[in-house]
PDB file of N, CA and C in Angstrom:
ATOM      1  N   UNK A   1       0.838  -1.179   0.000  1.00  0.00           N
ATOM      2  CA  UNK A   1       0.000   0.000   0.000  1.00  0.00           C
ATOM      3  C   UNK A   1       0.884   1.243   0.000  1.00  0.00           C
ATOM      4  N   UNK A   2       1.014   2.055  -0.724  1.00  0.00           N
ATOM      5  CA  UNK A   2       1.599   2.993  -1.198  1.00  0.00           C
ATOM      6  C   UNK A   2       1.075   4.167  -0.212  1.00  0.00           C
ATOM      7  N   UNK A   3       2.185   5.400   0.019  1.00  0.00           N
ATOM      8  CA  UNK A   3       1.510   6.639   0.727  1.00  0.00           C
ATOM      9  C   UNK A   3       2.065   7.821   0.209  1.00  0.00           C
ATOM     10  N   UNK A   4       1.270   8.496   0.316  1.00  0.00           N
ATOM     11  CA  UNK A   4       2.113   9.508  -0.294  1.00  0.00           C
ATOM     12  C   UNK A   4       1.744  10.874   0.790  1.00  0.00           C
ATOM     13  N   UNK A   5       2.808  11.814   0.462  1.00  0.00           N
ATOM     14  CA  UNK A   5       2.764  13.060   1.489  1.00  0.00           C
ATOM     15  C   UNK A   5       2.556  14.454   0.752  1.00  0.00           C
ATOM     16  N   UNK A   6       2.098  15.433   0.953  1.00  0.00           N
ATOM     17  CA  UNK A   6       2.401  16.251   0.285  1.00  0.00           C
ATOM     18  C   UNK A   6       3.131  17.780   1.352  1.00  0.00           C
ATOM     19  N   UNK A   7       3.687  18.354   0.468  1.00  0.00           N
ATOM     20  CA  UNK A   7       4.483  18.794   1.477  1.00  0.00           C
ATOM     21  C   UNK A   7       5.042  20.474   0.338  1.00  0.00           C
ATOM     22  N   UNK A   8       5.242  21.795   1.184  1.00  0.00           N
ATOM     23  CA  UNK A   8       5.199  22.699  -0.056  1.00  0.00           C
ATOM     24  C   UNK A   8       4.683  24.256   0.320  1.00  0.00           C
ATOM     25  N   UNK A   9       3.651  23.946   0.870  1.00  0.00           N
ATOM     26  CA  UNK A   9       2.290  24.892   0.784  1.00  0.00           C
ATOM     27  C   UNK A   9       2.384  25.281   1.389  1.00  0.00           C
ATOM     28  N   UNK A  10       2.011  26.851   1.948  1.00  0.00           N
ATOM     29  CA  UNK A  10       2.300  27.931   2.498  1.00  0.00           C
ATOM     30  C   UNK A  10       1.300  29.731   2.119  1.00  0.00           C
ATOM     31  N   UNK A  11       1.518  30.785   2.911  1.00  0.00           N
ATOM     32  CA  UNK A  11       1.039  31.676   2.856  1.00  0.00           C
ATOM     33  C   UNK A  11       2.250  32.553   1.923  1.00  0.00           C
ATOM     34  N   UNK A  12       1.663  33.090   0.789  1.00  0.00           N
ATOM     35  CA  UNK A  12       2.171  33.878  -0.297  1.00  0.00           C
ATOM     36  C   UNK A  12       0.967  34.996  -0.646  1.00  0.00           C
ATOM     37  N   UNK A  13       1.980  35.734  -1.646  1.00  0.00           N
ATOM     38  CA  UNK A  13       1.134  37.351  -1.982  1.00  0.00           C
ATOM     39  C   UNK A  13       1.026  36.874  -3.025  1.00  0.00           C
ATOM     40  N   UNK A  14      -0.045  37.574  -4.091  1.00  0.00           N
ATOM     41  CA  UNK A  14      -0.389  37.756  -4.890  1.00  0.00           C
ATOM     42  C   UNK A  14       0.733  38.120  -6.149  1.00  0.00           C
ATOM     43  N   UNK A  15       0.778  36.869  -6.725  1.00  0.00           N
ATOM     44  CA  UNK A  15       2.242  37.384  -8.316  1.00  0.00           C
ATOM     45  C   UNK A  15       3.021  36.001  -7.461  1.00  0.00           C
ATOM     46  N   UNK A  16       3.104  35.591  -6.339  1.00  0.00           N
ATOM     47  CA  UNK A  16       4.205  34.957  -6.150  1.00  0.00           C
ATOM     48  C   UNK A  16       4.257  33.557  -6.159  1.00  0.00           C
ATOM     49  N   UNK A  17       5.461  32.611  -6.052  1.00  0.00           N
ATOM     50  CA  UNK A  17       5.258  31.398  -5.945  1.00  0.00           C
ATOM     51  C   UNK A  17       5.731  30.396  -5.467  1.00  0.00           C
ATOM     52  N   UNK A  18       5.140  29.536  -4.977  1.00  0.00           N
ATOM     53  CA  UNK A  18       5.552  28.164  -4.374  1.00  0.00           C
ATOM     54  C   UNK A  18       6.122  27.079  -5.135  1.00  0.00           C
ATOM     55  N   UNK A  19       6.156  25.792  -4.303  1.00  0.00           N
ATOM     56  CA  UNK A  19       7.002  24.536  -5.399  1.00  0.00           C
ATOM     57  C   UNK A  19       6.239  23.312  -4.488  1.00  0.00           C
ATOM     58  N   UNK A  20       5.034  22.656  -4.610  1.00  0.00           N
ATOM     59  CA  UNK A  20       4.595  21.895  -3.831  1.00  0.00           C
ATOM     60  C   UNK A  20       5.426  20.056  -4.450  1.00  0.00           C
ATOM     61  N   UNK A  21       5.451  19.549  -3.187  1.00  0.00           N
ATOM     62  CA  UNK A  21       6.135  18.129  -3.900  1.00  0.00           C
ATOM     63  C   UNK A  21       5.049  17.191  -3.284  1.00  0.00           C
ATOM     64  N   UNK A  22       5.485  16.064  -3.457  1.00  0.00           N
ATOM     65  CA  UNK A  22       4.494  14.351  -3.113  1.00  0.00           C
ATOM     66  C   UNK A  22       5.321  13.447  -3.276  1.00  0.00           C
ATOM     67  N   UNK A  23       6.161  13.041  -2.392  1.00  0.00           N
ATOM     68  CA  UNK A  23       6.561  12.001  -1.924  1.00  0.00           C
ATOM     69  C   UNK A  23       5.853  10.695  -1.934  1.00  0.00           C
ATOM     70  N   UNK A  24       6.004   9.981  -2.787  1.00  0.00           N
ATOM     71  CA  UNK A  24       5.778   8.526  -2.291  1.00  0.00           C
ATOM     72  C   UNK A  24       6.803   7.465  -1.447  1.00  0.00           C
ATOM     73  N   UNK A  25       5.494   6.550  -0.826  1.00  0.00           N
ATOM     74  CA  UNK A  25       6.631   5.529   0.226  1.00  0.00           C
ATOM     75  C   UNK A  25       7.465   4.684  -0.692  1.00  0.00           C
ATOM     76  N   UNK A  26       6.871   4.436  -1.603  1.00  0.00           N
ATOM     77  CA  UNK A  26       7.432   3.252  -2.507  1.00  0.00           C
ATOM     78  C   UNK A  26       7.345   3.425  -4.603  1.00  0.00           C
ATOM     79  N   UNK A  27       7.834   2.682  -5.080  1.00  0.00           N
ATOM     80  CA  UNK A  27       7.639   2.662  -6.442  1.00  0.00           C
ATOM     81  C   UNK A  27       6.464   3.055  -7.394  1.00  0.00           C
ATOM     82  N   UNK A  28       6.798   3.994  -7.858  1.00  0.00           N
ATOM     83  CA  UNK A  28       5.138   4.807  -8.577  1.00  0.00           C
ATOM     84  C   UNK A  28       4.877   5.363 -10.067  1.00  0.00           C
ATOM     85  N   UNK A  29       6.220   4.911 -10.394  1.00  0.00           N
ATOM     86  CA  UNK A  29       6.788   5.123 -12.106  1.00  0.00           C
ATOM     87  C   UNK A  29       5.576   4.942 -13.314  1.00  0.00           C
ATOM     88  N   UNK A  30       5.107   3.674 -12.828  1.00  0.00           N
ATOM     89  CA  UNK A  30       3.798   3.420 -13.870  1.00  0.00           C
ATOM     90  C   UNK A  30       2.241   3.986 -13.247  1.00  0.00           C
ATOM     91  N   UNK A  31       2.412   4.728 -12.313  1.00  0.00           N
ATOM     92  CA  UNK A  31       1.452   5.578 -12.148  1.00  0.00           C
ATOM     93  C   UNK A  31       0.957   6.565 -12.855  1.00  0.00           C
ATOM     94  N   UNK A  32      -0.428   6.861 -13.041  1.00  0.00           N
ATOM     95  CA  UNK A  32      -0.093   8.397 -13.405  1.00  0.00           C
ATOM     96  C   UNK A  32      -0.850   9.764 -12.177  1.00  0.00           C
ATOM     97  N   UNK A  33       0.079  10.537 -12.170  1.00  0.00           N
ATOM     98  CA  UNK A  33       0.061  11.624 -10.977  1.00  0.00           C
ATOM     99  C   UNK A  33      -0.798  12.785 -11.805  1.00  0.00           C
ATOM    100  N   UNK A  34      -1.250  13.006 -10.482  1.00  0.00           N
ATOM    101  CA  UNK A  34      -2.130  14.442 -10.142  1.00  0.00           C
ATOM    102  C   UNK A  34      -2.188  15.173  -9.116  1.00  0.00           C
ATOM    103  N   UNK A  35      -2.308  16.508  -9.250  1.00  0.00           N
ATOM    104  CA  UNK A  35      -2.760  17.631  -8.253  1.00  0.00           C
ATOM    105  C   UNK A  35      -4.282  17.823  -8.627  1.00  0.00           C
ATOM    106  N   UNK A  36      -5.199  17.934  -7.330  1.00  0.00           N
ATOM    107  CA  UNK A  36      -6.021  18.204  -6.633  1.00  0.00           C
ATOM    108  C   UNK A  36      -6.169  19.652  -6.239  1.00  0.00           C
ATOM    109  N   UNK A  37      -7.669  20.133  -6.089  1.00  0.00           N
ATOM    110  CA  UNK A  37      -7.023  21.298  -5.072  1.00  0.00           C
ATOM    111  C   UNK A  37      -9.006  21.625  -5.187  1.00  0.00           C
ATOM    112  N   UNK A  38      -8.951  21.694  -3.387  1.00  0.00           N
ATOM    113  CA  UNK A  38     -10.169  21.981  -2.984  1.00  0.00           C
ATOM    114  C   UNK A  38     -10.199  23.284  -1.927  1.00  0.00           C
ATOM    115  N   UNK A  39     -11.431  24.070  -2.881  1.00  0.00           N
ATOM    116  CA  UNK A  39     -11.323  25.274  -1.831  1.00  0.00           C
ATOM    117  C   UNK A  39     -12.876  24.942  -0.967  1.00  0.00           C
ATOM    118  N   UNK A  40     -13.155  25.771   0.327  1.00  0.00           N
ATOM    119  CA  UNK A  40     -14.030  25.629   1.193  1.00  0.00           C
ATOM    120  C   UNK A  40     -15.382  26.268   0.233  1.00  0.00           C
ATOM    121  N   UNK A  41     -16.203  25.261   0.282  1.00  0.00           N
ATOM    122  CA  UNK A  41     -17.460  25.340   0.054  1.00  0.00           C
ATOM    123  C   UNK A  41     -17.271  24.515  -1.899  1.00  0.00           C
ATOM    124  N   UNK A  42     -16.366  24.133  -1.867  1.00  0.00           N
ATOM    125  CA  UNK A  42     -16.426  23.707  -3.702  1.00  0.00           C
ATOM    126  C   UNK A  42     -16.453  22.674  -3.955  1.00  0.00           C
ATOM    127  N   UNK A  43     -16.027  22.274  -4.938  1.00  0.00           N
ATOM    128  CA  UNK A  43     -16.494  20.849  -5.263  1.00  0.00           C
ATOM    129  C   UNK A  43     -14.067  20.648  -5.622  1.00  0.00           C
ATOM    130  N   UNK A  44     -14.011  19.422  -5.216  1.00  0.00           N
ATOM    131  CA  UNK A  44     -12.554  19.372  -5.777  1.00  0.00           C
ATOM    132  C   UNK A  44     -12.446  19.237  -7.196  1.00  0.00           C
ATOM    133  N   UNK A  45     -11.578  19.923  -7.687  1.00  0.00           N
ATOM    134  CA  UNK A  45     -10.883  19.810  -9.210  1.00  0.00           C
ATOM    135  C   UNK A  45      -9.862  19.644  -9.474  1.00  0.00           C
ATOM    136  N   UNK A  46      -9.720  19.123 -10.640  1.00  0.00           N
ATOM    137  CA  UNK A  46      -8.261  18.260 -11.174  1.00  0.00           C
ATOM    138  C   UNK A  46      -7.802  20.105 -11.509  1.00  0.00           C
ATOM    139  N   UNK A  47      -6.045  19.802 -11.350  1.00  0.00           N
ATOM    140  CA  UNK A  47      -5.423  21.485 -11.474  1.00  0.00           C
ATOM    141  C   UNK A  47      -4.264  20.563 -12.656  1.00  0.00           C
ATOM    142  N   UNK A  48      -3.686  19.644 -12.266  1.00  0.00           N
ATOM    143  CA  UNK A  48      -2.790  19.078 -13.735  1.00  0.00           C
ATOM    144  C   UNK A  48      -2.374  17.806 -13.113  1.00  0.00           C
ATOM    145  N   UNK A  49      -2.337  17.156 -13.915  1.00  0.00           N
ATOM    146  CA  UNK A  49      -2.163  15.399 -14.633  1.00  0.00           C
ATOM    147  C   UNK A  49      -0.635  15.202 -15.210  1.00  0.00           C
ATOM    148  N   UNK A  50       0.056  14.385 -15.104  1.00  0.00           N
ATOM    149  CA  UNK A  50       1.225  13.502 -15.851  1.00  0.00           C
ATOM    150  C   UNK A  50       0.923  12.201 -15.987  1.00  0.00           C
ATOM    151  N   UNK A  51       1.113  11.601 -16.974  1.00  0.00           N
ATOM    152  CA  UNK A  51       1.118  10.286 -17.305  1.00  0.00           C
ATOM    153  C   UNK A  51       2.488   9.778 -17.052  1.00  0.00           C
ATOM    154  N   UNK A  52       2.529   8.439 -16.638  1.00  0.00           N
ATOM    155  CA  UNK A  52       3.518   7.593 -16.889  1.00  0.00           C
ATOM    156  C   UNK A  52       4.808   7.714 -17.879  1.00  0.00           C
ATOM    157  N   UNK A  53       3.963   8.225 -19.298  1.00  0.00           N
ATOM    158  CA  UNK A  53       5.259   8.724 -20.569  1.00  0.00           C
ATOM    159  C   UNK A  53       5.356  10.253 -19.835  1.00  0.00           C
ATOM    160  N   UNK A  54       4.933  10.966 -19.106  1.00  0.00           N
ATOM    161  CA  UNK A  54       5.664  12.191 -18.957  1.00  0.00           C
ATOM    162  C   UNK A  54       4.600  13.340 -20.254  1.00  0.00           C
ATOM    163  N   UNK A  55       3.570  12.720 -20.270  1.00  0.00           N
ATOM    164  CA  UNK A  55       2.706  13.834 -20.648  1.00  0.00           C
ATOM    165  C   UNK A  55       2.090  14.275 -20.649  1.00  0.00           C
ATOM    166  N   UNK A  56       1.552  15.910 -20.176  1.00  0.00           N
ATOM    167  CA  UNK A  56       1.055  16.756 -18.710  1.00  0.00           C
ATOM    168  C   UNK A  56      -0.038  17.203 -19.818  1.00  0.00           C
ATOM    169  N   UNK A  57      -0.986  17.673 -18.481  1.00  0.00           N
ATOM    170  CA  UNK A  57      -2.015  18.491 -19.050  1.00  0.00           C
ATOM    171  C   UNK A  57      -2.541  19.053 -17.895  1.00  0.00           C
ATOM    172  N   UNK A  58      -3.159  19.969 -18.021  1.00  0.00           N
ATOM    173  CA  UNK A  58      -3.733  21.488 -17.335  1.00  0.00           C
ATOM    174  C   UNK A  58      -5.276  21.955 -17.222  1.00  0.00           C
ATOM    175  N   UNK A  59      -5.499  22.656 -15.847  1.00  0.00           N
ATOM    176  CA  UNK A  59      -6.590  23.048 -16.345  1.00  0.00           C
ATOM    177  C   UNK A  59      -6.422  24.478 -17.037  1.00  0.00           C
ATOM    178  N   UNK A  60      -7.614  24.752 -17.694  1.00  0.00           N
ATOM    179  CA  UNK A  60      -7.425  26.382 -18.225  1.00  0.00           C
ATOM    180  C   UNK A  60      -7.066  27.428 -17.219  1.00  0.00           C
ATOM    181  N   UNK A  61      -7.567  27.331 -15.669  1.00  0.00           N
ATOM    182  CA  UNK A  61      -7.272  28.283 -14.792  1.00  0.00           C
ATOM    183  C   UNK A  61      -5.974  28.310 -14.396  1.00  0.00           C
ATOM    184  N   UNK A  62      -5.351  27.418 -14.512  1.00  0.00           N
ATOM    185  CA  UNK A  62      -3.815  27.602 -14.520  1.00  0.00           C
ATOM    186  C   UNK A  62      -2.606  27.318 -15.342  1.00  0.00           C
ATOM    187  N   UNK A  63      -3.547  27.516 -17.004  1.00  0.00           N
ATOM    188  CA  UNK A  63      -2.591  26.997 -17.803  1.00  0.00           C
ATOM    189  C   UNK A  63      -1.567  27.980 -17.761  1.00  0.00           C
ATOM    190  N   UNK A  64      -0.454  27.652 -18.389  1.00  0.00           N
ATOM    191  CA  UNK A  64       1.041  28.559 -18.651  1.00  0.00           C
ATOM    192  C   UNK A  64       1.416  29.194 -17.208  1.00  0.00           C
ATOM    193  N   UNK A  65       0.628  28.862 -16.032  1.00  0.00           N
ATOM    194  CA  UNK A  65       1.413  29.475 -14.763  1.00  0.00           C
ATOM    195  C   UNK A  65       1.718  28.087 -13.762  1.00  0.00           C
ATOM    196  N   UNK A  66       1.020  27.148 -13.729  1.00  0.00           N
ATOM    197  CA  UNK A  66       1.554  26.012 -13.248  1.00  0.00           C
ATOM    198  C   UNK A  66       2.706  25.242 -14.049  1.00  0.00           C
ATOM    199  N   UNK A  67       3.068  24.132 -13.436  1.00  0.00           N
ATOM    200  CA  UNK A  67       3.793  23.185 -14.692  1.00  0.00           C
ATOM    201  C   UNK A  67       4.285  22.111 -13.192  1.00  0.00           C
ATOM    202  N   UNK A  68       3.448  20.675 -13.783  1.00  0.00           N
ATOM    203  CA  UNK A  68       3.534  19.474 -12.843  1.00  0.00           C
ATOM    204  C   UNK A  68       5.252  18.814 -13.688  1.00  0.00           C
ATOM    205  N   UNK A  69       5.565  18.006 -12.835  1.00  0.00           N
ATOM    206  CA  UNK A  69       6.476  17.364 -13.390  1.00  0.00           C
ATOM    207  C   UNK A  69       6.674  15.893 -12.317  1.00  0.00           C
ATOM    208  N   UNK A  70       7.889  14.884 -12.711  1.00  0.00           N
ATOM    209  CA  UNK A  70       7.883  14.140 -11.871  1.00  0.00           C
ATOM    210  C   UNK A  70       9.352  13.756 -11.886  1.00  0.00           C
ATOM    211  N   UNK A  71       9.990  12.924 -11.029  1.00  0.00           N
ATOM    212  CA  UNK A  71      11.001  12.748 -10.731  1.00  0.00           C
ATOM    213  C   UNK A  71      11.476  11.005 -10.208  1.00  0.00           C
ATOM    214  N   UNK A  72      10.785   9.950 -11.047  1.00  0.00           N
ATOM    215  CA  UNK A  72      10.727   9.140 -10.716  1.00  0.00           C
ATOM    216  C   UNK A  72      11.781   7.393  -9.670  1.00  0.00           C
ATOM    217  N   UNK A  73      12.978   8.226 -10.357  1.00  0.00           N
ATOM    218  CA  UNK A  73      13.760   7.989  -9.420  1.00  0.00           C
ATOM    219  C   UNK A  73      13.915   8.421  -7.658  1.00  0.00           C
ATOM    220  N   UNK A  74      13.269   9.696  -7.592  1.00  0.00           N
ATOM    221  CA  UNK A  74      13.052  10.003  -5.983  1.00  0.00           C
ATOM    222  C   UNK A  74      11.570   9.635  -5.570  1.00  0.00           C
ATOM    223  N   UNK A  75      10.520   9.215  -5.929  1.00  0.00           N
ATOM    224  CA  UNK A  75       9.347   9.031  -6.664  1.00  0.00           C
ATOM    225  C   UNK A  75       8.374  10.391  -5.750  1.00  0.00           C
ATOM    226  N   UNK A  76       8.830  11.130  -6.647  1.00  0.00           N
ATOM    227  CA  UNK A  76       8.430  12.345  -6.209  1.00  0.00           C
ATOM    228  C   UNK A  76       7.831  12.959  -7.448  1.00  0.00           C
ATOM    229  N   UNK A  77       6.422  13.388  -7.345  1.00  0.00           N
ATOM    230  CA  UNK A  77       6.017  14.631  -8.277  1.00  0.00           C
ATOM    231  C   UNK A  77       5.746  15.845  -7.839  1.00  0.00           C
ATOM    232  N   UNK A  78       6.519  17.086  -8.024  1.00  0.00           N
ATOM    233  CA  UNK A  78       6.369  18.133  -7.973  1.00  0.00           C
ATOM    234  C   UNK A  78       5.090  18.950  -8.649  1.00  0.00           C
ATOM    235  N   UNK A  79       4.677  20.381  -8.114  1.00  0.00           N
ATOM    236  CA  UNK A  79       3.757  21.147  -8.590  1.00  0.00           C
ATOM    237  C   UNK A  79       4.319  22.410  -8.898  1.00  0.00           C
ATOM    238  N   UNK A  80       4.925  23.200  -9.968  1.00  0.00           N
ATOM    239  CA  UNK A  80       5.524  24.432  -9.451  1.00  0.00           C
ATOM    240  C   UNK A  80       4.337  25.565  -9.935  1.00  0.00           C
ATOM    241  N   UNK A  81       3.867  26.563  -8.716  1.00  0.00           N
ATOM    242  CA  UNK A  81       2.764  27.136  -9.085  1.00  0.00           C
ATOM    243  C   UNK A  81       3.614  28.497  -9.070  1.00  0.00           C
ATOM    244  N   UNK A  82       3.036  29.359 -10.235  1.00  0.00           N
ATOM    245  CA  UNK A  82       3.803  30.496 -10.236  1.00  0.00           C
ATOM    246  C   UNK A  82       2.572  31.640 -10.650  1.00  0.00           C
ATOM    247  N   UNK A  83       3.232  33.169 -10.707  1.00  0.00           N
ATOM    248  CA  UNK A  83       1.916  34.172 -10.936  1.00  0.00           C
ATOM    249  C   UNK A  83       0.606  33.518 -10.027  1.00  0.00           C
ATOM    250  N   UNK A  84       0.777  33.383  -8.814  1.00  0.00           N
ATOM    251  CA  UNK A  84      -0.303  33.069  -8.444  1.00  0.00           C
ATOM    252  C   UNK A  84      -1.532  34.033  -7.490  1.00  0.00           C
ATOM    253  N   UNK A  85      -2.794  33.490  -7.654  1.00  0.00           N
ATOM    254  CA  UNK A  85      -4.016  34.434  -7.412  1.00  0.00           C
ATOM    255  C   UNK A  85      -4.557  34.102  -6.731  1.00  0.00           C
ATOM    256  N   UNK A  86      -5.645  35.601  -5.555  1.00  0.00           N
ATOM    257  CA  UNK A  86      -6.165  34.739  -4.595  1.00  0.00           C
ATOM    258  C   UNK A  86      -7.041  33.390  -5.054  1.00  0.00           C
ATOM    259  N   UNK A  87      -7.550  33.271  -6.159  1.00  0.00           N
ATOM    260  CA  UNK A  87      -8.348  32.552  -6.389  1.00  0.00           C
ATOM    261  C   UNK A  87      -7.858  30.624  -6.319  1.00  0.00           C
ATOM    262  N   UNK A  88      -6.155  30.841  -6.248  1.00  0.00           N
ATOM    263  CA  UNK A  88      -5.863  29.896  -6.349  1.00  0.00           C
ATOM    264  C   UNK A  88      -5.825  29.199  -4.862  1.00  0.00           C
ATOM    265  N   UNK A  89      -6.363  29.947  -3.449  1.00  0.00           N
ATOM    266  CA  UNK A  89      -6.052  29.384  -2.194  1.00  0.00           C
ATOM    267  C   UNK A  89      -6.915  28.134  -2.654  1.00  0.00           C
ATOM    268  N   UNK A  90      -6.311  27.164  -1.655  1.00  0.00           N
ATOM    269  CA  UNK A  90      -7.224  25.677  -1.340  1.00  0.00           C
ATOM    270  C   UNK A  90      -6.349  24.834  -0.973  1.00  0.00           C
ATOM    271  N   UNK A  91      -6.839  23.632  -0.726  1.00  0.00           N
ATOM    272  CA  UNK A  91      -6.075  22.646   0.337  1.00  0.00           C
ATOM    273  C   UNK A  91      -6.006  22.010  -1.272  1.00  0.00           C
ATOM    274  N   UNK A  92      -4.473  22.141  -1.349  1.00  0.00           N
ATOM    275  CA  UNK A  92      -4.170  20.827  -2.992  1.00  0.00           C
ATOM    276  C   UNK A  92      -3.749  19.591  -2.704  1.00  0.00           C
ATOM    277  N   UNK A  93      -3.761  18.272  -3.334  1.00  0.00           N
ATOM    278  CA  UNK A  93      -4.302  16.678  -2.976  1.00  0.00           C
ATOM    279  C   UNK A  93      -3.157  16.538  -4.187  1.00  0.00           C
ATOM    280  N   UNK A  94      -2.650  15.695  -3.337  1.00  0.00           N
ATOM    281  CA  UNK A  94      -2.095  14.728  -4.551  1.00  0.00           C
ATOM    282  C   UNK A  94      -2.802  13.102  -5.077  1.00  0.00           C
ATOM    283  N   UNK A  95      -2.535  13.237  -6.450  1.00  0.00           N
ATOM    284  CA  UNK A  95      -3.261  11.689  -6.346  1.00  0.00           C
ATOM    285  C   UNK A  95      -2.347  10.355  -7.402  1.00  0.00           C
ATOM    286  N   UNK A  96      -2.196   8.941  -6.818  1.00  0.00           N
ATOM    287  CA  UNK A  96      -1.257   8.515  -8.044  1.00  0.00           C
ATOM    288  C   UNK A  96      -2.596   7.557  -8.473  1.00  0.00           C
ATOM    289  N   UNK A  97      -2.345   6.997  -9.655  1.00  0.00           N
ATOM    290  CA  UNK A  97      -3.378   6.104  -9.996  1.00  0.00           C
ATOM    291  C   UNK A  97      -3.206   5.255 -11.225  1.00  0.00           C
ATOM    292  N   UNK A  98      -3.668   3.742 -11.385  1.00  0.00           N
ATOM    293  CA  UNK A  98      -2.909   2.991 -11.861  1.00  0.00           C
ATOM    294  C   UNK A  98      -4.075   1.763 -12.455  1.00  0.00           C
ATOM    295  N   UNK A  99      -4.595   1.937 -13.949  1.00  0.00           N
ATOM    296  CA  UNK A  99      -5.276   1.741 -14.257  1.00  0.00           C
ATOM    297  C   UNK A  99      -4.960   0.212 -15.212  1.00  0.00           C
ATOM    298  N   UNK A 100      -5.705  -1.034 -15.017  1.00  0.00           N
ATOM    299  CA  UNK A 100      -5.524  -2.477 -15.833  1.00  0.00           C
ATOM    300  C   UNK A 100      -6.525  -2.746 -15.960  1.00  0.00           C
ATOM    301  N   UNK A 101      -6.410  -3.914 -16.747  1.00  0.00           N
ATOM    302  CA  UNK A 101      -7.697  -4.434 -17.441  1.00  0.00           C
ATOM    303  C   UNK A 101      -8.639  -4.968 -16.245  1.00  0.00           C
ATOM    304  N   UNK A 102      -8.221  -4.866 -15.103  1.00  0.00           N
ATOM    305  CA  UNK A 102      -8.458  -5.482 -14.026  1.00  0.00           C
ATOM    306  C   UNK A 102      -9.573  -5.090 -13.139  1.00  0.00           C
ATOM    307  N   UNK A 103      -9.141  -3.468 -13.489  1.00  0.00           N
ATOM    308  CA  UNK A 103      -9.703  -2.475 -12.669  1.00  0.00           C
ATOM    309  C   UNK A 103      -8.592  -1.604 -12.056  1.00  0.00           C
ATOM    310  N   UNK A 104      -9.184  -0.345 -11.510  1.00  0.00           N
ATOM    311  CA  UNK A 104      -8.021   0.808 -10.633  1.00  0.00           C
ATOM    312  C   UNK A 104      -7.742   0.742  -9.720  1.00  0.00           C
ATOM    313  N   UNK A 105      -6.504   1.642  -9.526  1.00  0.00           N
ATOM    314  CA  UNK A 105      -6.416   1.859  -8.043  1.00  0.00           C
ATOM    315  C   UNK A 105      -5.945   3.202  -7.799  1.00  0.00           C
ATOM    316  N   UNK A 106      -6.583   3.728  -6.735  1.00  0.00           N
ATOM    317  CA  UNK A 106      -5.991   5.067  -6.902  1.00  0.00           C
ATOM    318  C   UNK A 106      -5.604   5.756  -5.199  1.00  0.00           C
ATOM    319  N   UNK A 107      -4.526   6.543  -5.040  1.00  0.00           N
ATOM    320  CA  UNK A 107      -3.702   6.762  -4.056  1.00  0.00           C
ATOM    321  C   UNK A 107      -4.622   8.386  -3.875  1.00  0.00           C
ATOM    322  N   UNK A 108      -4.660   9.006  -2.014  1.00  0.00           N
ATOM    323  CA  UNK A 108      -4.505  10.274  -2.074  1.00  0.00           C
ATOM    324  C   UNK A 108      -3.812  10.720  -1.282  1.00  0.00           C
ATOM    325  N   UNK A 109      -3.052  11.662  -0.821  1.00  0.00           N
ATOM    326  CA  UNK A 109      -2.397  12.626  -0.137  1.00  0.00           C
ATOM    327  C   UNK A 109      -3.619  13.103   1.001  1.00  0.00           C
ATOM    328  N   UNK A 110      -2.961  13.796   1.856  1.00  0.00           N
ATOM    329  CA  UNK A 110      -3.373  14.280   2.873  1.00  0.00           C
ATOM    330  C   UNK A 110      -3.697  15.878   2.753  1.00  0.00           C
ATOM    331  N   UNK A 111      -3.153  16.066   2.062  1.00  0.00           N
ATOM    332  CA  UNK A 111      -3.210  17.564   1.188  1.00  0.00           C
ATOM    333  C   UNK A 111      -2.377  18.706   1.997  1.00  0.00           C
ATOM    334  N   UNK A 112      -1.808  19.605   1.234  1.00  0.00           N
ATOM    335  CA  UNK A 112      -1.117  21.125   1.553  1.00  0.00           C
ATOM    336  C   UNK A 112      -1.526  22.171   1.449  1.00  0.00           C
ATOM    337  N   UNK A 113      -1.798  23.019   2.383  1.00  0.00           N
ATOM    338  CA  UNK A 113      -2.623  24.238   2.111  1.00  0.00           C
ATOM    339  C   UNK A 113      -2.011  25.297   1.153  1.00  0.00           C
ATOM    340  N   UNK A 114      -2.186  25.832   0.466  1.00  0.00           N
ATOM    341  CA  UNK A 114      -1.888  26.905  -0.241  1.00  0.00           C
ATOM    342  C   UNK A 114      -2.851  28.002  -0.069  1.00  0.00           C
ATOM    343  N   UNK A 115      -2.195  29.062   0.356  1.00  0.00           N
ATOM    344  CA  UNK A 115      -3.127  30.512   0.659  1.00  0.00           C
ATOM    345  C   UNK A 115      -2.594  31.732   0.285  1.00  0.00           C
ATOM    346  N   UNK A 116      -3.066  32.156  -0.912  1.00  0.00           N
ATOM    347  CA  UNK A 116      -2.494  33.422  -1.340  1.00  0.00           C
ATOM    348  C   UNK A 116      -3.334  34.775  -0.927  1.00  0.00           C
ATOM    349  N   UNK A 117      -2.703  35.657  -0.451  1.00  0.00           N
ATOM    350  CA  UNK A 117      -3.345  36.661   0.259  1.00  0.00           C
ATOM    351  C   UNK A 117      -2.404  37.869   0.435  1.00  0.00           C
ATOM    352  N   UNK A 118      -2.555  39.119   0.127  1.00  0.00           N
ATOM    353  CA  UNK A 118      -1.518  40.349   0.907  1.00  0.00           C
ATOM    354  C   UNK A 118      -2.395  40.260   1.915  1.00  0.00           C
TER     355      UNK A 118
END
């Protein structure tokens, strides 16, 4: 059973930016990773995706200012959020997940707060 941490998140101003990571306990290469991110009173939404080959995708609210990546030898995926807005506060989730003919399985984080505010 796999765990993962997330770890990163913090109080920032408006324009500025963080570097959130996710640690896994164990091997996660053929996973594919995601950030999460739930604000109070919303529904959670996917913020960006990597696949296994290493190919990302975004939502529109943070295209060209986020950028996920992964590091599979430390089995770590990073979030680097940049230009960021109040709109972006919320508790962000990491998620790994690992799909066969079998059926899924899917991992979550405990989540990191991110709060942008002057």
């Amino acid at each position: 059973q796999l765990q993962f941490m997330e770890s990163g998140g913090g109080l920032v101003q408006p324009g500025g930016s963080l570097r959130l990571s996710c640690a896994a306990s164990g091997f996660m290469a053929n996973y594919g990773m995601s950030w999460y991110r739930q604000a109070p009173g919303k529904q959670r939404e996917l913020v960006a995706l990597i696949s296994s080959g290493g190919t990302t995708n975004y939502a529109q609210s943070v295209k060209d200012r986020f950028t996920i990546s992964r590091d599979n030898a430390k089995n770590t995926v990073y979030l680097n959020l940049n230009s960021l807005k109040p709109e972006d506060t919320a508790l962000y989730f990491c998620n790994a997940a690992l799909t066969t003919p079998f059926g899924a399985r899917e991992y979550w984080g405990q989540g990191t707060q991110v709060t942008v505010s002057s």
